[in-house]
C-alpha atoms as a PDB file:
ATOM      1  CA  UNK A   1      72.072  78.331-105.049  1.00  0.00           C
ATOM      2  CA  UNK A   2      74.292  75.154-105.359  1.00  0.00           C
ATOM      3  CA  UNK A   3      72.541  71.334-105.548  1.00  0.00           C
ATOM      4  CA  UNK A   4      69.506  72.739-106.349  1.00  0.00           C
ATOM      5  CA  UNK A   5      68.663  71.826-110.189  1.00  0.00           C
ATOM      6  CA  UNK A   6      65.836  74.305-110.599  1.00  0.00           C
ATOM      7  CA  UNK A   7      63.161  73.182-113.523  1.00  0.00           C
ATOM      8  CA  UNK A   8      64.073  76.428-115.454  1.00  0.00           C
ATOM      9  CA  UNK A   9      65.387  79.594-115.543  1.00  0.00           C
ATOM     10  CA  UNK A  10      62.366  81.192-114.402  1.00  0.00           C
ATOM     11  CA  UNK A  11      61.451  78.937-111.785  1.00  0.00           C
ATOM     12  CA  UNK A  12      63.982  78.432-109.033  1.00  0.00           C
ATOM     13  CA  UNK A  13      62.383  75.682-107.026  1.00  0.00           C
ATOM     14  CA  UNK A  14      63.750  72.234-106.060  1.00  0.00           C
ATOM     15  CA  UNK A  15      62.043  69.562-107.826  1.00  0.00           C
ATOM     16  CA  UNK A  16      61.288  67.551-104.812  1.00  0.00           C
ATOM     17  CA  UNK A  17      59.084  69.615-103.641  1.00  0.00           C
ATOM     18  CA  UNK A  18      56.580  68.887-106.340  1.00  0.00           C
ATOM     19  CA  UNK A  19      56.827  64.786-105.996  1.00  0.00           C
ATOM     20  CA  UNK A  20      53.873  64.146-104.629  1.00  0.00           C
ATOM     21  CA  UNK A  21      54.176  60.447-102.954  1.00  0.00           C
ATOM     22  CA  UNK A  22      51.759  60.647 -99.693  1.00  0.00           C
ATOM     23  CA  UNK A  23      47.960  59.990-100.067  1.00  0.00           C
ATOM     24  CA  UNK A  24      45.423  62.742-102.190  1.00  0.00           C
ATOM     25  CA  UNK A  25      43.599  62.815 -99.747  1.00  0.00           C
ATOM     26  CA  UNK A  26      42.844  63.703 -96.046  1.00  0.00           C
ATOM     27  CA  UNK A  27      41.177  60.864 -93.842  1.00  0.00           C
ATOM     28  CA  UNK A  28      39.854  61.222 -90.514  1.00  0.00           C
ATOM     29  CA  UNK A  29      41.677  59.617 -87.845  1.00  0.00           C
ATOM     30  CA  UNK A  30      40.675  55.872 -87.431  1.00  0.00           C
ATOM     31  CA  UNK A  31      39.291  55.849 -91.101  1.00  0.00           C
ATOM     32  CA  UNK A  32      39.546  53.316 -93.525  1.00  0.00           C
ATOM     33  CA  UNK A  33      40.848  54.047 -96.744  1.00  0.00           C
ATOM     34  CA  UNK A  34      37.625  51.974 -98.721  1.00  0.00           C
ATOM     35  CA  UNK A  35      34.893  52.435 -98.514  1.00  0.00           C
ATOM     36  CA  UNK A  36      32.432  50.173 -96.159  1.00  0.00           C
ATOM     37  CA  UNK A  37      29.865  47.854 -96.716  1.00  0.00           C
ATOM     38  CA  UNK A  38      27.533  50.833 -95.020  1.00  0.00           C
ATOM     39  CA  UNK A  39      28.790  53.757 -97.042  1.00  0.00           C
ATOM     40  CA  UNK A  40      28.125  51.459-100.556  1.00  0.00           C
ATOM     41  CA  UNK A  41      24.360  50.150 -99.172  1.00  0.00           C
ATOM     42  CA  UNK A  42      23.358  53.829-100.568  1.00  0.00           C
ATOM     43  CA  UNK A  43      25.098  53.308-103.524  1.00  0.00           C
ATOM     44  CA  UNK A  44      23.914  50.336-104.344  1.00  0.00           C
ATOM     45  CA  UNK A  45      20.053  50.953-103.308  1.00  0.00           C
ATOM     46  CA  UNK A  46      20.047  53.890-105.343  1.00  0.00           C
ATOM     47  CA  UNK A  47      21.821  52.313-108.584  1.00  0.00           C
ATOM     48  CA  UNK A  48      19.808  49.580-108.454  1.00  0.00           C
ATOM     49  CA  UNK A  49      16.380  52.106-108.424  1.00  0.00           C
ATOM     50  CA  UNK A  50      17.612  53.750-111.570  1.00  0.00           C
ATOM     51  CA  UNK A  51      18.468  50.567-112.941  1.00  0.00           C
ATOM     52  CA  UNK A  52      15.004  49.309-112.411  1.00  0.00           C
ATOM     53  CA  UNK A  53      13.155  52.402-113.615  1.00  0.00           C
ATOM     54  CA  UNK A  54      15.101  52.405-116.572  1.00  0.00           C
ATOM     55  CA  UNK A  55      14.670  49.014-117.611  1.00  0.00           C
ATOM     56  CA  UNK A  56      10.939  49.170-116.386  1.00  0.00           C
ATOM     57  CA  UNK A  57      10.563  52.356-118.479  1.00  0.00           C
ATOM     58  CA  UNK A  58      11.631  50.249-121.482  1.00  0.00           C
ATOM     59  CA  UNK A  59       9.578  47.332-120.888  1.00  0.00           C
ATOM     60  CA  UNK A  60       6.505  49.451-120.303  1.00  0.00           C
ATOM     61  CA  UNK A  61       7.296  51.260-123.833  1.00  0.00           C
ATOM     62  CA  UNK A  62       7.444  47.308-125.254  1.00  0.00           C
ATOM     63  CA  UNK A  63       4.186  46.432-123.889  1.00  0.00           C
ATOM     64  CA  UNK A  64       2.600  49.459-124.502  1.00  0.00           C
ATOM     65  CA  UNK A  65       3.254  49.919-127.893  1.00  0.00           C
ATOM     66  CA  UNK A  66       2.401  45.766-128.323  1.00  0.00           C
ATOM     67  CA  UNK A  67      -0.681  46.038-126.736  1.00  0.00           C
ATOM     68  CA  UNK A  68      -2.173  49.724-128.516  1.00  0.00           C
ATOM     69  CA  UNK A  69      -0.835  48.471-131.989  1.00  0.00           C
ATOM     70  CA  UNK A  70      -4.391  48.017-133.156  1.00  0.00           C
ATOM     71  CA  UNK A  71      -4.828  51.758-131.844  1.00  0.00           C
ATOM     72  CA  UNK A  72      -4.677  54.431-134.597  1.00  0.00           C
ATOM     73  CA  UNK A  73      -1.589  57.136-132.709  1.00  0.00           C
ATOM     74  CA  UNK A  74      -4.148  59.376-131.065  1.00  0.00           C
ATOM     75  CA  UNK A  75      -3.914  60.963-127.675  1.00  0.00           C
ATOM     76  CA  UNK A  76      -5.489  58.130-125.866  1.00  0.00           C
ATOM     77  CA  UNK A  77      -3.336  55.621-127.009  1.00  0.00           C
ATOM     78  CA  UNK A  78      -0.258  57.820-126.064  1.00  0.00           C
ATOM     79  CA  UNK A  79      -1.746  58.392-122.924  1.00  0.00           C
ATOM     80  CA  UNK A  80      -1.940  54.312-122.569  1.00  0.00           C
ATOM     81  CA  UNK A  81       1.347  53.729-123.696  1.00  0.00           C
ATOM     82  CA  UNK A  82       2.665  56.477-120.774  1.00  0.00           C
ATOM     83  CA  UNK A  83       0.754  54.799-118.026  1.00  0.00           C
ATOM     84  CA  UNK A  84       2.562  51.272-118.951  1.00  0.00           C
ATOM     85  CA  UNK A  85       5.723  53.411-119.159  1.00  0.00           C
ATOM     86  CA  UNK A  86       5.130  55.006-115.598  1.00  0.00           C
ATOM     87  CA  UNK A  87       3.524  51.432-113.992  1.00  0.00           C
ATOM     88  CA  UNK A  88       6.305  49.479-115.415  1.00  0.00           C
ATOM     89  CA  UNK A  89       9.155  51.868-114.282  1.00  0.00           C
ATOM     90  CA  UNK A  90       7.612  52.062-110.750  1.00  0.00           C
ATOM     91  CA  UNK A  91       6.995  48.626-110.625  1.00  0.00           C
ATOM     92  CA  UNK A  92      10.934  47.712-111.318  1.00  0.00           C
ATOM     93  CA  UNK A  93      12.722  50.361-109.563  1.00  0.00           C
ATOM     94  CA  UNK A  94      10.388  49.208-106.422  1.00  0.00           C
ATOM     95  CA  UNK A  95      11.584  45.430-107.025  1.00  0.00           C
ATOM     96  CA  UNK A  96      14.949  46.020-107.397  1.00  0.00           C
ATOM     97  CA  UNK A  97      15.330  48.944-104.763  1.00  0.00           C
ATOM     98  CA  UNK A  98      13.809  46.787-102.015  1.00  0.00           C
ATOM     99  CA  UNK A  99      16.351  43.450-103.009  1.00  0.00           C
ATOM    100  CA  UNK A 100      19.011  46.307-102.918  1.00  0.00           C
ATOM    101  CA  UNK A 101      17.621  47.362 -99.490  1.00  0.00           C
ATOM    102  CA  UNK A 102      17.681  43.138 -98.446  1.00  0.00           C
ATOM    103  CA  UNK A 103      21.257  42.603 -99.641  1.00  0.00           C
ATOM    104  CA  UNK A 104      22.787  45.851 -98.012  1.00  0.00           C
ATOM    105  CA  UNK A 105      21.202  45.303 -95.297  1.00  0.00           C
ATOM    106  CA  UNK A 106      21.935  41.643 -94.656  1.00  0.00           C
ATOM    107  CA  UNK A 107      25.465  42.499 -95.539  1.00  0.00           C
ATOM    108  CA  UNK A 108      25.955  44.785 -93.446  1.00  0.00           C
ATOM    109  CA  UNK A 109      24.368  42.744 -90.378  1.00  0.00           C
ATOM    110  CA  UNK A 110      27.040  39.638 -91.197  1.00  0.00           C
ATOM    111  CA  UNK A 111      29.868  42.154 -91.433  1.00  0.00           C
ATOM    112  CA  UNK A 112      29.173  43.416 -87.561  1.00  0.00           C
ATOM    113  CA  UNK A 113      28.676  40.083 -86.582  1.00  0.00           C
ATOM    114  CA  UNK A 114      31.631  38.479 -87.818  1.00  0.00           C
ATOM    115  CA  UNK A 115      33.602  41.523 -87.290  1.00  0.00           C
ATOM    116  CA  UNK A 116      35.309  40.236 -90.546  1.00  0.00           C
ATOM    117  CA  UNK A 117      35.028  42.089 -94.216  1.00  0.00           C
ATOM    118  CA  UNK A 118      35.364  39.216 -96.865  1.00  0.00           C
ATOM    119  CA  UNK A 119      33.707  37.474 -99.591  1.00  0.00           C
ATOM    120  CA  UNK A 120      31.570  35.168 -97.336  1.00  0.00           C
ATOM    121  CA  UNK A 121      29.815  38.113 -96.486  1.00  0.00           C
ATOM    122  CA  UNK A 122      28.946  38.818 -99.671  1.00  0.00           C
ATOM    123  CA  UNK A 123      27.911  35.387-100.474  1.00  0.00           C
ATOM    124  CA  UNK A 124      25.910  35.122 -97.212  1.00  0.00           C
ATOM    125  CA  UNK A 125      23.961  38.225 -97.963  1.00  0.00           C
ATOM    126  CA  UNK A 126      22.844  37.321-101.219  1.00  0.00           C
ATOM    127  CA  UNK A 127      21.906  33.704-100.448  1.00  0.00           C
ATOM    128  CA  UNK A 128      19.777  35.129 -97.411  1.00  0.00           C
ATOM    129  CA  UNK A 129      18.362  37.919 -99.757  1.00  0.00           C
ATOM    130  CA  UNK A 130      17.362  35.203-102.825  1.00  0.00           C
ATOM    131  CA  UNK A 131      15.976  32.919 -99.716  1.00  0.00           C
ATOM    132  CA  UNK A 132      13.445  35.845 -98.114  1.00  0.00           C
ATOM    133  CA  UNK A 133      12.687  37.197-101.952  1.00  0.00           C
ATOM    134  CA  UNK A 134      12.135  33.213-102.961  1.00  0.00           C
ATOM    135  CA  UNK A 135       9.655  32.548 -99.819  1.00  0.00           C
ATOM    136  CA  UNK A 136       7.669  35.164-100.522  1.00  0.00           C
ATOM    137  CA  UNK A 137       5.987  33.722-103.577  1.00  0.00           C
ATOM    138  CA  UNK A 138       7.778  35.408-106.480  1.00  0.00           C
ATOM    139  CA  UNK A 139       9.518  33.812-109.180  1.00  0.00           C
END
């Protein structure tokens, strides 16, 4: 076979065959190739839940073990310790799931409304979500 320059003896195929210089992957027709402000909401909801267990988790640990350090380590000061753990880590993942929830949602609201996918969006959503979370009475 002449103007082929095969890779070895053994293996008589062209070599252009194996340049791979289209996209990995297969989208449906009309998709985008990144991802939406929709498709990241879950995402970011979800992150931010682990996030806030995990630091709540920690926090309850601190308190616990500051507030049972006059407690000889018995079973009801473990037990105490756990329920701080468990309050805390609920507590945090709630907070930070629901301002999750807020910003997705408000971003995703500008982004149909506009029609247009940029930074404002972004900026919009989190002003709006720090307003509603501010008005509520928290610090």
């Amino acid at each position: 076979v002449t103007g082929m320059s095969p890779l070895s003896p053994y293996l008589n195929l062209d070599p252009r065959y194996l340049v791979q210089d289209t996209d990995e992957f297969i989208l449906p027709t009309g998709a985008n190739k990144t991802r939406g402000r929709f498709e990241l909401a879950f995402f970011t909801i979800g992150g931010c839940c682990m996030t806030g267990a995990a630091f709540g988790a920690l926090n309850g640990l601190r308190l616990g073990l500051k507030e049972t350090q006059n407690m000889a380590w018995s079973k009801p000061r473990n037990v105490q310790i756990l329920n701080m753990v468990t309050r805390q880590g609920a507590l945090w993942a709630n907070t930070l799931g629901s301002l999750a929830l807020l910003y997705s949602a408000f971003g995703v609201i500008i982004e149909k409304s506009r029609g247009a996918e940029d930074d404002l969006n972004t900026i919009a959503a989190g002003t709006l979500t720090g307003m509603l979370y501010k008005s509520t009475g928290r610090v």
